[in-house]
N, C-alpha and C. Protein backbone atom coordinates (compact mmCIF):
# COMPACT_ATOMS: atom_id res chain seq x y z
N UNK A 1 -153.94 -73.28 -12.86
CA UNK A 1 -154.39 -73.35 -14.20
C UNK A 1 -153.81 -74.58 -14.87
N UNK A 2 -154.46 -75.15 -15.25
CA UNK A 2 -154.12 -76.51 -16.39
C UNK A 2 -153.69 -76.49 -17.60
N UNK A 3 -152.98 -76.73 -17.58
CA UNK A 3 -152.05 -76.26 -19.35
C UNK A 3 -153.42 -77.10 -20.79
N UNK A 4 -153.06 -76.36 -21.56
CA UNK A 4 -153.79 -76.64 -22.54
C UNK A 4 -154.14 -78.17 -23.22
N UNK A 5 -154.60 -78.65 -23.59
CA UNK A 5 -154.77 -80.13 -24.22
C UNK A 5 -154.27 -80.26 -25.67
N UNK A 6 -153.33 -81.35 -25.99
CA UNK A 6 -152.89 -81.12 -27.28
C UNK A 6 -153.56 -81.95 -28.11
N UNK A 7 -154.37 -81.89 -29.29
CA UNK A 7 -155.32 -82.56 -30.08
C UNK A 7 -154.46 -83.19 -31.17
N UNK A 8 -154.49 -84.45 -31.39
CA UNK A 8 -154.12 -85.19 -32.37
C UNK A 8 -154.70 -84.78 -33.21
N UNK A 9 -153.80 -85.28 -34.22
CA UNK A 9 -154.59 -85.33 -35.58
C UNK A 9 -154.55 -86.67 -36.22
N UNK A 10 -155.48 -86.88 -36.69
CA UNK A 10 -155.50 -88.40 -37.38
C UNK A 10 -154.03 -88.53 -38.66
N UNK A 11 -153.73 -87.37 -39.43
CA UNK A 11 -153.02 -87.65 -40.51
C UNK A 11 -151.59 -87.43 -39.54
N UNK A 12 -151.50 -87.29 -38.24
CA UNK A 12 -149.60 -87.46 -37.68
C UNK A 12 -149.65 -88.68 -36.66
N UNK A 13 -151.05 -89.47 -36.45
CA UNK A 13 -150.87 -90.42 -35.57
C UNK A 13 -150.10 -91.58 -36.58
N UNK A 14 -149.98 -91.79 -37.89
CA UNK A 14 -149.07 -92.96 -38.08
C UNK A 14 -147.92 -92.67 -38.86
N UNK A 15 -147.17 -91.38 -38.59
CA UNK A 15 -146.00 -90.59 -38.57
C UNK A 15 -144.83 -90.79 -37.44
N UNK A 16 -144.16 -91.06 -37.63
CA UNK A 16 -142.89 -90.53 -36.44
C UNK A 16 -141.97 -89.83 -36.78
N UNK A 17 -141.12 -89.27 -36.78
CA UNK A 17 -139.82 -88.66 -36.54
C UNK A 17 -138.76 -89.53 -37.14
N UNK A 18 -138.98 -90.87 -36.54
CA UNK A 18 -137.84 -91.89 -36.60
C UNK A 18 -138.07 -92.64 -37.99
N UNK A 19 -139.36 -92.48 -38.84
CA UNK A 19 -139.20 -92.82 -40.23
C UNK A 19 -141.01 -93.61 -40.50
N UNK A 20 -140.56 -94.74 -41.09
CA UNK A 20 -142.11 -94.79 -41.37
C UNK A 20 -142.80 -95.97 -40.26
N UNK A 21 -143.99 -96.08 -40.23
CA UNK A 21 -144.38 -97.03 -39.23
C UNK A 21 -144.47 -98.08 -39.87
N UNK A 22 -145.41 -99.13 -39.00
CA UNK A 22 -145.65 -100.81 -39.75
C UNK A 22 -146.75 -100.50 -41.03
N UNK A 23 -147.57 -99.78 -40.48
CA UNK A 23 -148.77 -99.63 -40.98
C UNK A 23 -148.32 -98.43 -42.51
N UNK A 24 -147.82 -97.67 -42.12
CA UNK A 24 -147.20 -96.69 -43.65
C UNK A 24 -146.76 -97.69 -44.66
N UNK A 25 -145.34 -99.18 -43.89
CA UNK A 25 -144.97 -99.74 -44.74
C UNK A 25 -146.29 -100.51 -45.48
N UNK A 26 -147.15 -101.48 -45.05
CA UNK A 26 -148.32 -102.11 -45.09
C UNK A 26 -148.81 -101.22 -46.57
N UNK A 27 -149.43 -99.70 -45.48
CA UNK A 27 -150.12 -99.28 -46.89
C UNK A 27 -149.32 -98.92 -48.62
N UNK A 28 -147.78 -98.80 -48.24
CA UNK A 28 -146.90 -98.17 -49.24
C UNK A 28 -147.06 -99.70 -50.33
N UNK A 29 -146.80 -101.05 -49.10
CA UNK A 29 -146.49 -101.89 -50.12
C UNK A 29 -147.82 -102.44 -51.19
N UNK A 30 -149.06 -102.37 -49.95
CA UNK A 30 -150.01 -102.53 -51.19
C UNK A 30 -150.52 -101.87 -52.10
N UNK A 31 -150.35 -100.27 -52.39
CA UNK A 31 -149.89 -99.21 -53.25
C UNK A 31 -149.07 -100.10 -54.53
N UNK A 32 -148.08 -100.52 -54.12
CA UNK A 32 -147.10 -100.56 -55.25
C UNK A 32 -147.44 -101.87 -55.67
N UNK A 33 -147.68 -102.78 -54.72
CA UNK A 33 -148.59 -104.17 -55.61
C UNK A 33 -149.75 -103.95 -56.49
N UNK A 34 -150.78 -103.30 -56.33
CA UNK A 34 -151.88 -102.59 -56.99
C UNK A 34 -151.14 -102.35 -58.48
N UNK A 35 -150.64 -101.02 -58.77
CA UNK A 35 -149.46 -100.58 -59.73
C UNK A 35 -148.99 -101.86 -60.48
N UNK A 36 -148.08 -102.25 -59.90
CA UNK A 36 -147.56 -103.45 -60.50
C UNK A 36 -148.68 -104.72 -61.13
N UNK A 37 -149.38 -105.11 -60.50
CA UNK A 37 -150.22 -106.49 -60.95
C UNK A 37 -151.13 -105.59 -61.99
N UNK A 38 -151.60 -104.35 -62.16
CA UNK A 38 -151.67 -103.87 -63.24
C UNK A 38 -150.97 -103.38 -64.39
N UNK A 39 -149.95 -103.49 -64.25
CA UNK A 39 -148.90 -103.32 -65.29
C UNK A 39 -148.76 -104.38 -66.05
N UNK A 40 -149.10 -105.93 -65.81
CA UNK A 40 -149.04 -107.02 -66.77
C UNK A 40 -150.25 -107.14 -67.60
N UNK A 41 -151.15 -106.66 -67.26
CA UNK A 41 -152.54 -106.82 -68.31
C UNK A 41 -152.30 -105.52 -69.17
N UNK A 42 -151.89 -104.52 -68.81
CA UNK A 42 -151.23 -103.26 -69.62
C UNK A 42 -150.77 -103.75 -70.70
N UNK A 43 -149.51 -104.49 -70.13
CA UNK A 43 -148.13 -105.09 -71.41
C UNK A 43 -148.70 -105.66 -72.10
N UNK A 44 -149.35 -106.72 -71.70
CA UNK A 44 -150.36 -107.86 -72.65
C UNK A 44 -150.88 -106.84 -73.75
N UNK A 45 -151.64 -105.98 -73.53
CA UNK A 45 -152.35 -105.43 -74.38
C UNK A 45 -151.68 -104.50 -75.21
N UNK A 46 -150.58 -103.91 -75.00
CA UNK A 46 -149.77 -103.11 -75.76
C UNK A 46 -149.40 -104.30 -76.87
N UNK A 47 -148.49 -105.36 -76.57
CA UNK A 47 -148.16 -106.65 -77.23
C UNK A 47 -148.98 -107.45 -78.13
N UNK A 48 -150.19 -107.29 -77.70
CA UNK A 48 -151.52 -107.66 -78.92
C UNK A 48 -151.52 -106.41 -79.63
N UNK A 49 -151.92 -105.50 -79.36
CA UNK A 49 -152.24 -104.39 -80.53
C UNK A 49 -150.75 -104.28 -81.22
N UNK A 50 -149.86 -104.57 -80.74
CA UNK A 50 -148.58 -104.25 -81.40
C UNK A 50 -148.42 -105.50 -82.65
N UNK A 51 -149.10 -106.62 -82.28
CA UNK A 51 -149.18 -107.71 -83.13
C UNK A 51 -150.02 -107.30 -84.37
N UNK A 52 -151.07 -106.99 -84.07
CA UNK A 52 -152.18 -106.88 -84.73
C UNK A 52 -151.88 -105.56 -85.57
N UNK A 53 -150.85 -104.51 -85.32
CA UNK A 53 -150.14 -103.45 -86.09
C UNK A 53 -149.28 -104.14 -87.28
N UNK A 54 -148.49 -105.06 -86.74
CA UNK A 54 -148.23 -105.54 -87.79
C UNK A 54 -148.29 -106.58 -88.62
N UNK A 55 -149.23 -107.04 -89.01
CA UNK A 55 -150.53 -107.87 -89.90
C UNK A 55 -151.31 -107.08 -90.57
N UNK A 56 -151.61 -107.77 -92.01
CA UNK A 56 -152.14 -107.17 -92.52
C UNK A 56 -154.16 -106.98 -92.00
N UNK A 57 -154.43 -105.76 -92.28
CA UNK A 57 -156.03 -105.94 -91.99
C UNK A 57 -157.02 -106.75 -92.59
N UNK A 58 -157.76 -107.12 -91.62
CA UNK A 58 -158.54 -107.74 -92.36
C UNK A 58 -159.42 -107.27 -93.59
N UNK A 59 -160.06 -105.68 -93.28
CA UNK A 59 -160.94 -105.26 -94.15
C UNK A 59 -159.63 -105.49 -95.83
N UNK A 60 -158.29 -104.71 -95.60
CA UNK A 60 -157.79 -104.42 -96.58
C UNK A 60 -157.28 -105.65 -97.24
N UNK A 61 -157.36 -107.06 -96.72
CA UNK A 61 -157.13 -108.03 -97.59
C UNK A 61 -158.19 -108.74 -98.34
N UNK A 62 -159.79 -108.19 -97.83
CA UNK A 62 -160.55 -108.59 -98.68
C UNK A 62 -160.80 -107.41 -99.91
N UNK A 63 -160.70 -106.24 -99.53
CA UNK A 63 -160.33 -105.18 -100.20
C UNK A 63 -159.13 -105.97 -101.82
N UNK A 64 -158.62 -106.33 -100.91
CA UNK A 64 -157.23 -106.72 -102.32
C UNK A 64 -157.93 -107.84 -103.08
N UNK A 65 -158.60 -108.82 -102.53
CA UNK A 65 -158.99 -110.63 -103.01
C UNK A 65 -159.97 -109.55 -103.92
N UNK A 66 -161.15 -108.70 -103.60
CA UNK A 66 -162.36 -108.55 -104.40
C UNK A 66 -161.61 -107.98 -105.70
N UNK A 67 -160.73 -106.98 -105.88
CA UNK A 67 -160.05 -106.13 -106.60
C UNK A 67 -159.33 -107.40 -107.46
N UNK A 68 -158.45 -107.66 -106.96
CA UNK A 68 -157.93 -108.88 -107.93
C UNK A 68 -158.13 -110.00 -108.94
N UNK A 69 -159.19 -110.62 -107.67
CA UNK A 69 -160.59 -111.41 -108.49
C UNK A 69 -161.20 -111.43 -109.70
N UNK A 70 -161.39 -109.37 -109.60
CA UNK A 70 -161.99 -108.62 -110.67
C UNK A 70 -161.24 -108.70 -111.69
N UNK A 71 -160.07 -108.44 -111.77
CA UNK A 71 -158.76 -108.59 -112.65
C UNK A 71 -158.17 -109.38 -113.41
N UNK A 72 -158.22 -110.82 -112.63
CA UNK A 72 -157.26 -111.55 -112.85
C UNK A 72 -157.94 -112.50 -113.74
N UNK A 73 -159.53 -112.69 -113.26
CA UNK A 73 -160.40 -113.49 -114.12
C UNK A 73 -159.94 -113.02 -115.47
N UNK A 74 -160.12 -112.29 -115.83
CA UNK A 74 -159.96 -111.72 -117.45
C UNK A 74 -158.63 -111.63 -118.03
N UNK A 75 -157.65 -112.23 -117.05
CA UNK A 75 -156.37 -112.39 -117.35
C UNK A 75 -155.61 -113.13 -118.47
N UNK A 76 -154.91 -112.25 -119.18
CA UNK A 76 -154.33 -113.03 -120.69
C UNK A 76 -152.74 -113.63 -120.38
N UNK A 77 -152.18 -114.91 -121.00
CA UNK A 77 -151.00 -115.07 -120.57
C UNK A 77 -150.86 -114.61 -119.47
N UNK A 78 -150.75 -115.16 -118.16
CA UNK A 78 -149.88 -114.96 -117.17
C UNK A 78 -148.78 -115.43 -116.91
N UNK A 79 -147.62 -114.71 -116.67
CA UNK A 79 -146.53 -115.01 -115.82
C UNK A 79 -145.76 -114.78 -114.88
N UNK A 80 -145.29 -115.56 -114.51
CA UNK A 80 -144.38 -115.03 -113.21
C UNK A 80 -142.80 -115.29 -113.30
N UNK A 81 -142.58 -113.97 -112.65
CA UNK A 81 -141.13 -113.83 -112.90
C UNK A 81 -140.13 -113.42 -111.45
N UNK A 82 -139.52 -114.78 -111.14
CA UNK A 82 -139.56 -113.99 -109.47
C UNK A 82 -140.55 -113.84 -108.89
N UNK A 83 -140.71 -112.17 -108.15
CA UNK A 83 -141.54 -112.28 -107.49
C UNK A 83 -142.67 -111.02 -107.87
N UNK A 84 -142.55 -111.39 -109.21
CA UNK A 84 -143.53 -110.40 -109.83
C UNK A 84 -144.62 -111.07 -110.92
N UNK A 85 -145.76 -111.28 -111.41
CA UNK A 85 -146.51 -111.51 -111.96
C UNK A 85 -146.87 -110.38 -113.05
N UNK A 86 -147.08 -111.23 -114.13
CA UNK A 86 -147.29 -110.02 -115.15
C UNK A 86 -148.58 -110.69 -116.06
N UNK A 87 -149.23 -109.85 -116.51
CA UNK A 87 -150.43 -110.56 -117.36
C UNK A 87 -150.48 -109.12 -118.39
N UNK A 88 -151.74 -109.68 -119.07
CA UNK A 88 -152.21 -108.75 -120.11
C UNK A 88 -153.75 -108.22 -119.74
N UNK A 89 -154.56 -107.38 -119.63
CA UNK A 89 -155.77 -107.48 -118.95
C UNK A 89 -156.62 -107.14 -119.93
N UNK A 90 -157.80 -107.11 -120.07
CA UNK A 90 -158.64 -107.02 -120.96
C UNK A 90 -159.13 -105.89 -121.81
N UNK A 91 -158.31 -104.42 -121.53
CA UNK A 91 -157.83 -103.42 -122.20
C UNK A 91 -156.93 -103.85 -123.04
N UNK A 92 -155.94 -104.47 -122.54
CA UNK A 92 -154.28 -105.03 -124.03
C UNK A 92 -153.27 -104.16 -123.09
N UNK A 93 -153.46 -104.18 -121.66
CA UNK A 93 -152.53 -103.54 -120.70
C UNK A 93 -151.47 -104.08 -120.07
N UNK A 94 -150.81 -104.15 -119.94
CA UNK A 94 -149.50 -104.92 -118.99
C UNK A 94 -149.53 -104.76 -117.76
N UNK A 95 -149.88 -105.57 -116.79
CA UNK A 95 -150.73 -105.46 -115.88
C UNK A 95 -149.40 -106.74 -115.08
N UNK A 96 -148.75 -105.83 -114.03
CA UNK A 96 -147.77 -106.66 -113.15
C UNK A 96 -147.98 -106.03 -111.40
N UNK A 97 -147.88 -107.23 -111.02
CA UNK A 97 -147.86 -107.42 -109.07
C UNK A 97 -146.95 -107.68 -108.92
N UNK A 98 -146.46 -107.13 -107.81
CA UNK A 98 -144.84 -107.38 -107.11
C UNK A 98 -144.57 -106.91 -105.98
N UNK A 99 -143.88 -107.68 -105.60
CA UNK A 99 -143.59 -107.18 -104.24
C UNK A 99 -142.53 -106.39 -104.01
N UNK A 100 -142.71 -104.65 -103.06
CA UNK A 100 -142.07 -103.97 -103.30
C UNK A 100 -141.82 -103.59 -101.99
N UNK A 101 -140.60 -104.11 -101.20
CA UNK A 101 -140.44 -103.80 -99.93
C UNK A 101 -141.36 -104.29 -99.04
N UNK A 102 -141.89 -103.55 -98.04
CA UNK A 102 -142.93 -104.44 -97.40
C UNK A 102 -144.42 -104.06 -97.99
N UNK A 103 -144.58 -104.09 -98.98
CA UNK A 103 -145.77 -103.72 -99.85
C UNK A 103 -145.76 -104.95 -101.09
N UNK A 104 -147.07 -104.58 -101.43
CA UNK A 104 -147.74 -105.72 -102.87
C UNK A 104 -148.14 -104.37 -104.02
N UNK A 105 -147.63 -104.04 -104.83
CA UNK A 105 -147.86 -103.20 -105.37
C UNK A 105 -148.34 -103.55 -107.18
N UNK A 106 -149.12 -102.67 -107.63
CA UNK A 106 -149.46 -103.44 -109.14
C UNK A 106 -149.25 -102.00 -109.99
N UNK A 107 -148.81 -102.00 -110.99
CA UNK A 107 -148.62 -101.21 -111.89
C UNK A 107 -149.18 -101.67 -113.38
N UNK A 108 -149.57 -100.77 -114.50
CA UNK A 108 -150.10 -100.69 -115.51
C UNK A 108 -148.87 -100.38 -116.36
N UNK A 109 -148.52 -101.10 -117.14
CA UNK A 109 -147.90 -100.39 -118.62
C UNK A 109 -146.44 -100.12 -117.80
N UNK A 110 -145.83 -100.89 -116.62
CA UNK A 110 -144.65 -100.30 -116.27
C UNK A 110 -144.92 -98.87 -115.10
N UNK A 111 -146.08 -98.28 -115.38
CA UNK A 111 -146.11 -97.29 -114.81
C UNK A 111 -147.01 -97.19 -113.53
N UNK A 112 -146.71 -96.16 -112.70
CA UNK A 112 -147.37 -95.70 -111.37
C UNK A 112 -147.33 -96.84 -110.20
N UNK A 113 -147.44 -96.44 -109.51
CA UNK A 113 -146.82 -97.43 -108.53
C UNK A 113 -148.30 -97.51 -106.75
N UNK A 114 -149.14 -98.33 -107.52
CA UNK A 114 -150.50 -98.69 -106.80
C UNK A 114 -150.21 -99.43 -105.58
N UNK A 115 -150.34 -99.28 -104.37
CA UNK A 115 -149.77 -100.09 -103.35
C UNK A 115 -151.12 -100.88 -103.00
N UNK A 116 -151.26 -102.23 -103.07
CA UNK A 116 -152.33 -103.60 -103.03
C UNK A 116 -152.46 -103.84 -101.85
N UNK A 117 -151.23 -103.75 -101.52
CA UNK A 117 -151.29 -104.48 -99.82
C UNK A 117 -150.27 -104.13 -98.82
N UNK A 118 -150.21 -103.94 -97.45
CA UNK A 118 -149.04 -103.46 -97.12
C UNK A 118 -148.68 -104.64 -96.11
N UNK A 119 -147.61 -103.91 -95.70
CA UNK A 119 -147.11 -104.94 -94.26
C UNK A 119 -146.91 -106.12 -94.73
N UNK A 120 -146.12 -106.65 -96.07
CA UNK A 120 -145.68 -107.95 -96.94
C UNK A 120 -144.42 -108.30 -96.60
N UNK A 121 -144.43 -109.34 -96.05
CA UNK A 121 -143.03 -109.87 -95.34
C UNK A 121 -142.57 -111.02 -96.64
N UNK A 122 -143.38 -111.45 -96.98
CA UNK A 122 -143.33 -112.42 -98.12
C UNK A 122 -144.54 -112.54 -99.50
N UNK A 123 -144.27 -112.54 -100.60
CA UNK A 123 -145.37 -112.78 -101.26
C UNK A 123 -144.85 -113.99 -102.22
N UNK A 124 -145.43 -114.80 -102.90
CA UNK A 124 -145.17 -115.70 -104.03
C UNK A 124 -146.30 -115.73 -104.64
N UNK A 125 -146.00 -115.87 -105.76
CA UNK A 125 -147.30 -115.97 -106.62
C UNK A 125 -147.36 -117.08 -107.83
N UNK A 126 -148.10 -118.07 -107.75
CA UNK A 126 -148.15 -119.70 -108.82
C UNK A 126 -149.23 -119.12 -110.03
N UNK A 127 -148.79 -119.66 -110.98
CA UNK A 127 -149.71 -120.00 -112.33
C UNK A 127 -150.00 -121.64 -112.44
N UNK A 128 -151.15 -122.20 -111.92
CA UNK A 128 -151.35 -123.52 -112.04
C UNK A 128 -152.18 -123.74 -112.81
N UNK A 129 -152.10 -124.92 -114.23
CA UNK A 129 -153.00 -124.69 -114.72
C UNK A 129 -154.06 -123.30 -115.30
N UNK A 130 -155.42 -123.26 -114.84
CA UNK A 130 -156.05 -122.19 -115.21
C UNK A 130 -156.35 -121.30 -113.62
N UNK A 131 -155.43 -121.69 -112.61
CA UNK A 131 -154.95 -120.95 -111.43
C UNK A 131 -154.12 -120.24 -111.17
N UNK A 132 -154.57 -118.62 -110.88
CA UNK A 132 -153.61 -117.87 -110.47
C UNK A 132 -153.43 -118.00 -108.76
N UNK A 133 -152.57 -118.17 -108.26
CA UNK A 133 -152.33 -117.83 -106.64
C UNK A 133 -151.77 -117.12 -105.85
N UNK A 134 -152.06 -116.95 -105.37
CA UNK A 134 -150.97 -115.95 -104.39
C UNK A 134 -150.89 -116.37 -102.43
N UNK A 135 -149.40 -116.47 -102.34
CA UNK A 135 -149.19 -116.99 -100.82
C UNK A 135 -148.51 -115.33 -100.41
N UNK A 136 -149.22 -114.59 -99.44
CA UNK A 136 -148.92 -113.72 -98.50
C UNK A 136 -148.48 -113.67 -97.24
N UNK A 137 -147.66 -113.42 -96.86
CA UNK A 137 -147.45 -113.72 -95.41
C UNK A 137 -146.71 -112.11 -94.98
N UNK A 138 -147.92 -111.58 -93.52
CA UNK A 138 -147.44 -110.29 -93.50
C UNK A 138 -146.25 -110.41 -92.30
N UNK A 139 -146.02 -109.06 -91.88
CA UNK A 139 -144.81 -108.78 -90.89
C UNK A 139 -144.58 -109.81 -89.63
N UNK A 140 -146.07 -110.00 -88.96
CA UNK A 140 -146.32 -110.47 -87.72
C UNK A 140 -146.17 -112.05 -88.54
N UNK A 141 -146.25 -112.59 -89.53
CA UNK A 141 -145.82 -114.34 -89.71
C UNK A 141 -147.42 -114.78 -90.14
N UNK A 142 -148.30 -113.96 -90.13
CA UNK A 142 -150.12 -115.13 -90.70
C UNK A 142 -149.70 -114.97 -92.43
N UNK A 143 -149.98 -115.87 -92.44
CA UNK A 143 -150.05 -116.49 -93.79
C UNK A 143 -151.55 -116.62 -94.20
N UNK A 144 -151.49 -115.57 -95.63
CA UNK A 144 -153.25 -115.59 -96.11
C UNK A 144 -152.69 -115.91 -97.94
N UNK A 145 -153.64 -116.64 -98.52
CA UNK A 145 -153.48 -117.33 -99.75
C UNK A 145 -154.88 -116.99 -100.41
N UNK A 146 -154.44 -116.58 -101.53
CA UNK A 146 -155.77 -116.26 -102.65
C UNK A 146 -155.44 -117.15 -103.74
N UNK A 147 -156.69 -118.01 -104.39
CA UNK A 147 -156.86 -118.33 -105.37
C UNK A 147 -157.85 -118.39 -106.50
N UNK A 148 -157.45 -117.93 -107.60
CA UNK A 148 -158.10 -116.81 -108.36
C UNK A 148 -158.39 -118.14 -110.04
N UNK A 149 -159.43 -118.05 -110.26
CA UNK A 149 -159.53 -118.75 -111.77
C UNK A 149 -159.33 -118.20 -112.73
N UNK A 150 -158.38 -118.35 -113.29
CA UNK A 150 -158.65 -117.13 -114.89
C UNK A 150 -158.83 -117.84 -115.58
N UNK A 151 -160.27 -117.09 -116.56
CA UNK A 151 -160.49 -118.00 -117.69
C UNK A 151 -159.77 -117.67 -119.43
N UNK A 152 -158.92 -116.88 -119.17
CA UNK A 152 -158.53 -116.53 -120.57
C UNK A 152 -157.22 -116.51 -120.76
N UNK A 153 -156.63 -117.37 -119.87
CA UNK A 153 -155.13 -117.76 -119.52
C UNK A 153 -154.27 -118.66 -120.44
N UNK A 154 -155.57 -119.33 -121.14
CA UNK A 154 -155.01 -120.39 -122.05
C UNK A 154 -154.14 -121.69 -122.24
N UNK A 155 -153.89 -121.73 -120.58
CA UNK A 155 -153.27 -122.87 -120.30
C UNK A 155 -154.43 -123.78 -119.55
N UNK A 156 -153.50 -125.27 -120.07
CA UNK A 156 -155.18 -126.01 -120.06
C UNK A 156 -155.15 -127.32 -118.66
């Protein structure tokens, strides 16, 4: 009688006992190259959106220019004090912007506390002539500048 036949199996022919073969190392290392050379287009992209987190948006800075625009045109006496701007608005309101931490915030009459813009690393604000301005620069370092005409400013 002939002893039985022992059948390989495909998943123990590149196995040994003694550890891994050429071919295990082969497939392990291009495994972990795969992994890896995708991990730098990953980072990249975490690192842009992380940029772009902190900058201000685009929608919300035209959001602020249209709002302001609206405002500032009708602006009585303006001044600036530091880093706050104060006017009179066309109610007989006291109408001041300032920068409040990392925010642009505007208040009425002293009161309530309206946040304009966020993510403000810097703001300044000029009275030139019959020009109001404003230089913004958010967390991430872009620098965005509004300039606004007021016609009831009275400086000539």
């Amino acid at each position: 009688m002939t002893p039985p036949v022992k059948k390989e199996r495909f998943a123990f022919r590149f196995t040994d006992s003694a550890g891994f073969s050429f071919l295990n190392m082969l497939l392990s290392l291009g495994i972990f190259s795969l992994i890896v050379s995708s991990l730098f287009p990953l980072i990249m992209f975490f690192y842009t959106s992380m940029e772009g987190y902190r900058d201000i948006s685009n929608l919300e800075w035209e959001f602020f220019s249209e709002q302001a625009t609206i405002e500032l045109k009708g602006a009585e006496s303006p001044v600036i004090n530091g880093e706050t701007l104060s006017f009179t608005n066309r109610l007989k309101q006291k109408v001041t912007y300032q920068r409040y931490g990392t925010y642009l915030r505007r208040q009425v009459n002293q009161t309530g506390n309206e946040i304009v813009l966020q993510k403000v690393e810097k703001a300044e604000m000029q009275v030139i002539k019959n020009r109001i301005v404003f230089h913004v620069t958010s967390k991430s370092g872009k620098a965005r500048t509004l300039s606004i005409r007021s016609v009831n400013n009275g400086a000539g």
